[in-house]
PDB file of N, CA and C in Angstrom:
ATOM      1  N   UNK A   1     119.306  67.852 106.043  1.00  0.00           N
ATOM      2  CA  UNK A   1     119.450  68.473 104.754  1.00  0.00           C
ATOM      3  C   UNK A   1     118.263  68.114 103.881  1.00  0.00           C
ATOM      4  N   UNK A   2     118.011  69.072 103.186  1.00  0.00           N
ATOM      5  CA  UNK A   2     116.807  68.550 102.237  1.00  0.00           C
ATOM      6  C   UNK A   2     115.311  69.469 102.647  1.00  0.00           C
ATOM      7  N   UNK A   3     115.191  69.250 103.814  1.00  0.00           N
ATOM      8  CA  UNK A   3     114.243  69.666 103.865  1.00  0.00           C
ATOM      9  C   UNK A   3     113.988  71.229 104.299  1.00  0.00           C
ATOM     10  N   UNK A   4     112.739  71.654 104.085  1.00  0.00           N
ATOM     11  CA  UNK A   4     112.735  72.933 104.234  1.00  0.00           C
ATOM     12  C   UNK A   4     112.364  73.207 105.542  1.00  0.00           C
ATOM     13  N   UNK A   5     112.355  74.860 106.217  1.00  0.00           N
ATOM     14  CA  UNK A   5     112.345  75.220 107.497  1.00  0.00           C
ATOM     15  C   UNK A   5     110.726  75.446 107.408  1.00  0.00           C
ATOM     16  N   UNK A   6     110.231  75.607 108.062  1.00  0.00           N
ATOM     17  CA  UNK A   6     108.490  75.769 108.513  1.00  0.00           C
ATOM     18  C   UNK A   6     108.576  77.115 108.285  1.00  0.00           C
ATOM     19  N   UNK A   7     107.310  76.822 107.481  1.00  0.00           N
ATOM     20  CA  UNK A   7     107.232  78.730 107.172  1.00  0.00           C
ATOM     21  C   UNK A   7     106.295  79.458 108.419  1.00  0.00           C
ATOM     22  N   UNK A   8     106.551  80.795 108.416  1.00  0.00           N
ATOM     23  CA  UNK A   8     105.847  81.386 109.400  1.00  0.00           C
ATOM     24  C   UNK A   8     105.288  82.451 108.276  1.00  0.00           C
ATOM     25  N   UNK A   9     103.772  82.575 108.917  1.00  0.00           N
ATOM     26  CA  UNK A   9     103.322  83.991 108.559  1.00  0.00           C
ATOM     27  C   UNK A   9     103.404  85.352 109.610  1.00  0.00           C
ATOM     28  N   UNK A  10     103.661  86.169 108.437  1.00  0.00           N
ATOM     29  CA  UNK A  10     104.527  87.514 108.941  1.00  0.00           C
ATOM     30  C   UNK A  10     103.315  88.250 109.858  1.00  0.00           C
ATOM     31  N   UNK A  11     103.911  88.734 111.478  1.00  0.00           N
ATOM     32  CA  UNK A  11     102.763  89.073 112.119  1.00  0.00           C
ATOM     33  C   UNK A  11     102.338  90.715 111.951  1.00  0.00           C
ATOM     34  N   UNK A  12     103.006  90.964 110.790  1.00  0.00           N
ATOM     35  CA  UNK A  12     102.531  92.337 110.084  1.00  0.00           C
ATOM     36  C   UNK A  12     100.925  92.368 109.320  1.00  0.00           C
ATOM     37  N   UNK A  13     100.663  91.244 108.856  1.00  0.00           N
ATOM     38  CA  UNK A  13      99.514  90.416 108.156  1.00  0.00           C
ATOM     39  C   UNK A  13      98.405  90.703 109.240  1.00  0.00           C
ATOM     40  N   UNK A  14      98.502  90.523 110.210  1.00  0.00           N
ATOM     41  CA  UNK A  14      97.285  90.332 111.359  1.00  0.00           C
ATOM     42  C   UNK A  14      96.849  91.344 112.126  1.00  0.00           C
ATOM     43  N   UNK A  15      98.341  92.527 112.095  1.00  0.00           N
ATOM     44  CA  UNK A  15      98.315  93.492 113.294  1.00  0.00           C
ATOM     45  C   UNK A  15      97.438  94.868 112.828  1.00  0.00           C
ATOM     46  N   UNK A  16      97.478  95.419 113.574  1.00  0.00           N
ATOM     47  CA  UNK A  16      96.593  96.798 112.946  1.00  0.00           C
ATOM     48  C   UNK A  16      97.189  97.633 112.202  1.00  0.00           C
ATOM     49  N   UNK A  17      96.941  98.681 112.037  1.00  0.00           N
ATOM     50  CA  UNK A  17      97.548  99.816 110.848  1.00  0.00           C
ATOM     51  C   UNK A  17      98.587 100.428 111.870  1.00  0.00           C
ATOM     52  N   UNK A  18      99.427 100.617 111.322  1.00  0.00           N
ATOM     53  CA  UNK A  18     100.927 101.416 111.399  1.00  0.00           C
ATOM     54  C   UNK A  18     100.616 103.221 112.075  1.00  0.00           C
ATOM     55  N   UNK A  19     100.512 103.143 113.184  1.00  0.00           N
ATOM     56  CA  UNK A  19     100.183 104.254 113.386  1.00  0.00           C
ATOM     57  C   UNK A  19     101.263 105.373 113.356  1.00  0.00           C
ATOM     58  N   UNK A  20     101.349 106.515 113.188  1.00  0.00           N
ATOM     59  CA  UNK A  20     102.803 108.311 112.867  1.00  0.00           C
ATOM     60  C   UNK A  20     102.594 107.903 114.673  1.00  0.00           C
ATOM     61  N   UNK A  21     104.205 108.629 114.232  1.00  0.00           N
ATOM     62  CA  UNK A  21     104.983 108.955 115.901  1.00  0.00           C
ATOM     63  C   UNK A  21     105.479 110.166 115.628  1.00  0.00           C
ATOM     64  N   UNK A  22     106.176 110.607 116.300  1.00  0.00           N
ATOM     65  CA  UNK A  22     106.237 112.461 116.853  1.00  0.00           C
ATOM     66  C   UNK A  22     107.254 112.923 115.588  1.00  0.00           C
ATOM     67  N   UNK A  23     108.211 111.911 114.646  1.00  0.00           N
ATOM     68  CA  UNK A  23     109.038 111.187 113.999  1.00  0.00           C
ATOM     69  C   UNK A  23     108.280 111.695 112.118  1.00  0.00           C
ATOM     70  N   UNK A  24     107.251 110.639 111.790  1.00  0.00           N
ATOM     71  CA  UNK A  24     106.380 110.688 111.040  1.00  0.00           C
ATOM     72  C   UNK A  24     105.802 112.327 111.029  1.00  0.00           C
ATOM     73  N   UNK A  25     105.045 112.516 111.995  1.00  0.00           N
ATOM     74  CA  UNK A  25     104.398 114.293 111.864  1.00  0.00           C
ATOM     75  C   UNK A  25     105.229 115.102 111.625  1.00  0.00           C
ATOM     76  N   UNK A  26     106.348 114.979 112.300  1.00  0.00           N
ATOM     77  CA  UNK A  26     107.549 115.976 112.169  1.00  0.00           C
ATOM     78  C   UNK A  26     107.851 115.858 110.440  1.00  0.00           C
ATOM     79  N   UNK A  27     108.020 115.116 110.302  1.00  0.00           N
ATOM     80  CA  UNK A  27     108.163 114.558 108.229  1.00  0.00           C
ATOM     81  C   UNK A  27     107.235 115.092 107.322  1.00  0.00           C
ATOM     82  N   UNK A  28     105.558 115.043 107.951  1.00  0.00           N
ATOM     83  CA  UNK A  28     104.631 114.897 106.686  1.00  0.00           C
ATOM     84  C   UNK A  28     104.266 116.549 107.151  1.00  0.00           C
ATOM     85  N   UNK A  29     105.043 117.100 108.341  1.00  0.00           N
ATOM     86  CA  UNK A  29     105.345 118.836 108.340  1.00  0.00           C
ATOM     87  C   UNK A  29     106.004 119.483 106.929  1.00  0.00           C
ATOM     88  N   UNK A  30     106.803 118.683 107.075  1.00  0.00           N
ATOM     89  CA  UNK A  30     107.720 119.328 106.297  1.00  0.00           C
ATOM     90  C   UNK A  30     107.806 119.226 104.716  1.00  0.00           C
ATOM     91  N   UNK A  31     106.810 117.957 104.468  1.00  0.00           N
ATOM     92  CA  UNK A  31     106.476 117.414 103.065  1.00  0.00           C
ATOM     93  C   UNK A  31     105.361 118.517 102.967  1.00  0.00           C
ATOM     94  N   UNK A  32     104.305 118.864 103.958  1.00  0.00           N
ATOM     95  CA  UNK A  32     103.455 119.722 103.287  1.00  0.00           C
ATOM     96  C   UNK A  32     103.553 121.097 103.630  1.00  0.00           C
ATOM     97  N   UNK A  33     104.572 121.162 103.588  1.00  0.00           N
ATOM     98  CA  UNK A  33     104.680 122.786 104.048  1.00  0.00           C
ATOM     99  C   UNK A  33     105.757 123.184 102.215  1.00  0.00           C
ATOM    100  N   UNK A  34     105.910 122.100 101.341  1.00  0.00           N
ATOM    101  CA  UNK A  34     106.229 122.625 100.149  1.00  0.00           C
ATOM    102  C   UNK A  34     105.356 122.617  99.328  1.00  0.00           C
ATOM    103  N   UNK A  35     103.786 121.725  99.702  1.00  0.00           N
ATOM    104  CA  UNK A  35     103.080 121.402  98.946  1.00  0.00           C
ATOM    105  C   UNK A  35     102.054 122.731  98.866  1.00  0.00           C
ATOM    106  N   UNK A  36     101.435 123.063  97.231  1.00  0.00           N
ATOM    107  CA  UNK A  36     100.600 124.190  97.205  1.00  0.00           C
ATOM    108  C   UNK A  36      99.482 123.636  98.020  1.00  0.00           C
ATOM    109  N   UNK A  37      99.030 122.577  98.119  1.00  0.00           N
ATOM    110  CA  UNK A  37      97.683 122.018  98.846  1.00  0.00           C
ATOM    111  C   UNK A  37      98.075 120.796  99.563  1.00  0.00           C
ATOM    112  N   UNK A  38      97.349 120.514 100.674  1.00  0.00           N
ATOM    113  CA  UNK A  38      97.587 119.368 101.756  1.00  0.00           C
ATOM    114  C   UNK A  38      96.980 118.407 101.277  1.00  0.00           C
ATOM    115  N   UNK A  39      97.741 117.015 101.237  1.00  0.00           N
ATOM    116  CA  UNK A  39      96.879 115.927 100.953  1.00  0.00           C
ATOM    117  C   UNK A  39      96.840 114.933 102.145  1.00  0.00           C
ATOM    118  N   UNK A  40      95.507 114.795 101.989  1.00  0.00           N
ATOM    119  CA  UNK A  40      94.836 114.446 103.459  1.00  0.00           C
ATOM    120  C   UNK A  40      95.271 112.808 103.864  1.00  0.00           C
ATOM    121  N   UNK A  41      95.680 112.063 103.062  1.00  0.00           N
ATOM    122  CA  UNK A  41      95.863 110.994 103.446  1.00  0.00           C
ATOM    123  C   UNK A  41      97.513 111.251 104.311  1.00  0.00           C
ATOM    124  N   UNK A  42      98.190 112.070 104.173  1.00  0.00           N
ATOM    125  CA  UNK A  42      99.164 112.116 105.278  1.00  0.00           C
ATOM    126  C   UNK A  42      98.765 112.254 106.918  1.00  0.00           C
ATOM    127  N   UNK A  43      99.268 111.977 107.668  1.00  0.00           N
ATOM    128  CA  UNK A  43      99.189 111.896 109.060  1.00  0.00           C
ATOM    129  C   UNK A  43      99.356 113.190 109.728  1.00  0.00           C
ATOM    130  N   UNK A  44      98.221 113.485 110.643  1.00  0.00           N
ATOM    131  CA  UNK A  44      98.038 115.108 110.679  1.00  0.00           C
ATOM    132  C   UNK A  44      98.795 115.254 112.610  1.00  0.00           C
ATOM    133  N   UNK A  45      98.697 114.462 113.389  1.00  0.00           N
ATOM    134  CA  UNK A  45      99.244 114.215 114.518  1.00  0.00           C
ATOM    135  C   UNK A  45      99.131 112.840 114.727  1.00  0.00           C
ATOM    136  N   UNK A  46     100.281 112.566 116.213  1.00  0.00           N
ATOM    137  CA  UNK A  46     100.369 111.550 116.727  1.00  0.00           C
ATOM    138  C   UNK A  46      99.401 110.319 116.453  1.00  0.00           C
ATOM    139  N   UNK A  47      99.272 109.433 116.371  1.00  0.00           N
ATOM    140  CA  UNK A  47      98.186 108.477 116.385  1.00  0.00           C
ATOM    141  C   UNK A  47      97.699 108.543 115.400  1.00  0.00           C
ATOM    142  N   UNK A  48      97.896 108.899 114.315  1.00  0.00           N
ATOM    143  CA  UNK A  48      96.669 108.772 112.923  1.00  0.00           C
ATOM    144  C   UNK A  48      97.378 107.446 112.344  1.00  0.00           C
ATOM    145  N   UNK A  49      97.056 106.907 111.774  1.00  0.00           N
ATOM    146  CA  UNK A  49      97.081 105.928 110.668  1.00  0.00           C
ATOM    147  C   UNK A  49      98.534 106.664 109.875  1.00  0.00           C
ATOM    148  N   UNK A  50      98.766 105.708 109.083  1.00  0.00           N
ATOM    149  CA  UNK A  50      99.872 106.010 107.805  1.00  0.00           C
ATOM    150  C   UNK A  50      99.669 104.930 106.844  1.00  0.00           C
ATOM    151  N   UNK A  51      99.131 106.046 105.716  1.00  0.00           N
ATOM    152  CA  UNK A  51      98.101 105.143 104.801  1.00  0.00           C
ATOM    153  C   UNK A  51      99.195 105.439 103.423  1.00  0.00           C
ATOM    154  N   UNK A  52      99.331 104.409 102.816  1.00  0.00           N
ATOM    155  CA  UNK A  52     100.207 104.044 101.281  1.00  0.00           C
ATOM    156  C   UNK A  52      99.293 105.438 100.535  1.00  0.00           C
ATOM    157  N   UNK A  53     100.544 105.659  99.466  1.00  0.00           N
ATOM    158  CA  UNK A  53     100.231 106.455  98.414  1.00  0.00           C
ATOM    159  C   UNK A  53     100.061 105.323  97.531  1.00  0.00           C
ATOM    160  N   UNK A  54      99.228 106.072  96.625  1.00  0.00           N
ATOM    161  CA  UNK A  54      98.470 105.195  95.738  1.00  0.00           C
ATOM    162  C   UNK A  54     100.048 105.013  94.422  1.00  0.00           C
ATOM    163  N   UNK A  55     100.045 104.014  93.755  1.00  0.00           N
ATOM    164  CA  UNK A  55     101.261 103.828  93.242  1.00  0.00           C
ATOM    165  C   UNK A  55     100.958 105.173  91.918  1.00  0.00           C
ATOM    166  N   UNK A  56     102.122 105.408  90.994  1.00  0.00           N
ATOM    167  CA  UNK A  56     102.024 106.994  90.458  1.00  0.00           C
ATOM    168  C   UNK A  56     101.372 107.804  91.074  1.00  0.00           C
ATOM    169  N   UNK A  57     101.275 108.048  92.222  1.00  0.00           N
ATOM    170  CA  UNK A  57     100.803 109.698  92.578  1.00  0.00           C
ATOM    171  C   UNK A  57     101.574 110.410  92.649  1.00  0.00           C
ATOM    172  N   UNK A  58     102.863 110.729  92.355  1.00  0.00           N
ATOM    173  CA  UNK A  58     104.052 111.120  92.514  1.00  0.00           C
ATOM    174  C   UNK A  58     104.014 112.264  91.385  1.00  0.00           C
ATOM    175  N   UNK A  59     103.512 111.420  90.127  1.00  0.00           N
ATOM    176  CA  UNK A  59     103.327 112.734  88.950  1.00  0.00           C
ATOM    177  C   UNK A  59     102.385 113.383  89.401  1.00  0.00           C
ATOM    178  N   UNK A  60     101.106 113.104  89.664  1.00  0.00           N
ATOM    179  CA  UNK A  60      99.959 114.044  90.222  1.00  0.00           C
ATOM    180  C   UNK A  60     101.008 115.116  91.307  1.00  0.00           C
ATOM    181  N   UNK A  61     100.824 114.686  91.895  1.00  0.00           N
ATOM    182  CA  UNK A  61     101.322 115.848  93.077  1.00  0.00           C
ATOM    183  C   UNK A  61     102.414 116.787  92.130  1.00  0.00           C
ATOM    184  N   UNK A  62     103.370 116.424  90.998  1.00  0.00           N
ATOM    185  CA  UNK A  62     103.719 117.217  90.446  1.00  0.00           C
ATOM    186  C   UNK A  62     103.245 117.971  89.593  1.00  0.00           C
ATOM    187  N   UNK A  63     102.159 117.403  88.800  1.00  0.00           N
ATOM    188  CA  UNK A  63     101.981 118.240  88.171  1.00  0.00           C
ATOM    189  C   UNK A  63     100.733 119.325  88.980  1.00  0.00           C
ATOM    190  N   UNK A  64     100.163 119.047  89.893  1.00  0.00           N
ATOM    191  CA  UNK A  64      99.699 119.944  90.568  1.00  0.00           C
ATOM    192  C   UNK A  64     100.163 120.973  90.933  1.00  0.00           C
ATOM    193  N   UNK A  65     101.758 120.905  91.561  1.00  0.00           N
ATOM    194  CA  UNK A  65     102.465 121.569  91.832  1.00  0.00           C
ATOM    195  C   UNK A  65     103.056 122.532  90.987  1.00  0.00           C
ATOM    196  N   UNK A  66     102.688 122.291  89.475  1.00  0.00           N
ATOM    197  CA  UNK A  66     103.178 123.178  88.332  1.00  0.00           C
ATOM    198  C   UNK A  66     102.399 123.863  87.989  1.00  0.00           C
ATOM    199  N   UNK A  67     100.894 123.898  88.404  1.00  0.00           N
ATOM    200  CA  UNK A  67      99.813 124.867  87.960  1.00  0.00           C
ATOM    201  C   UNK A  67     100.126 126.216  88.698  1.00  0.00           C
TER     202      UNK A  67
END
């Protein structure tokens, strides 16, 4: 008692980028098939990267979507 457990670092930290599965494409289909324009940081097939939205881009894409 008392003492603490040994910390581990998370092997998410070290590993490579998160690559789309058949799962992901099937998704960022269907996200840009409402969108007036494609935004390129989504995953275009199998194997691409899956890269973070930048934090508020959420209004951008809307209000894009209202022009």
């Amino acid at each position: 008692m008392g003492q603490k457990p040994a910390t581990t670092k998370s092997p998410r930290k070290n590993s490579g980028p998160v690559l789309a599965r058949e799962r992901e494409v099937a998704k960022t289909e269907a996200i840009g098939a409402l969108l007036t324009r494609p935004i390129a940081i989504l995953p275009a097939k199998v194997g691409d990267p899956i890269r973070k939205l930048r934090r508020g881009y959420r209004p951008r894409m809307r209000a894009q979507a209202e022009k």
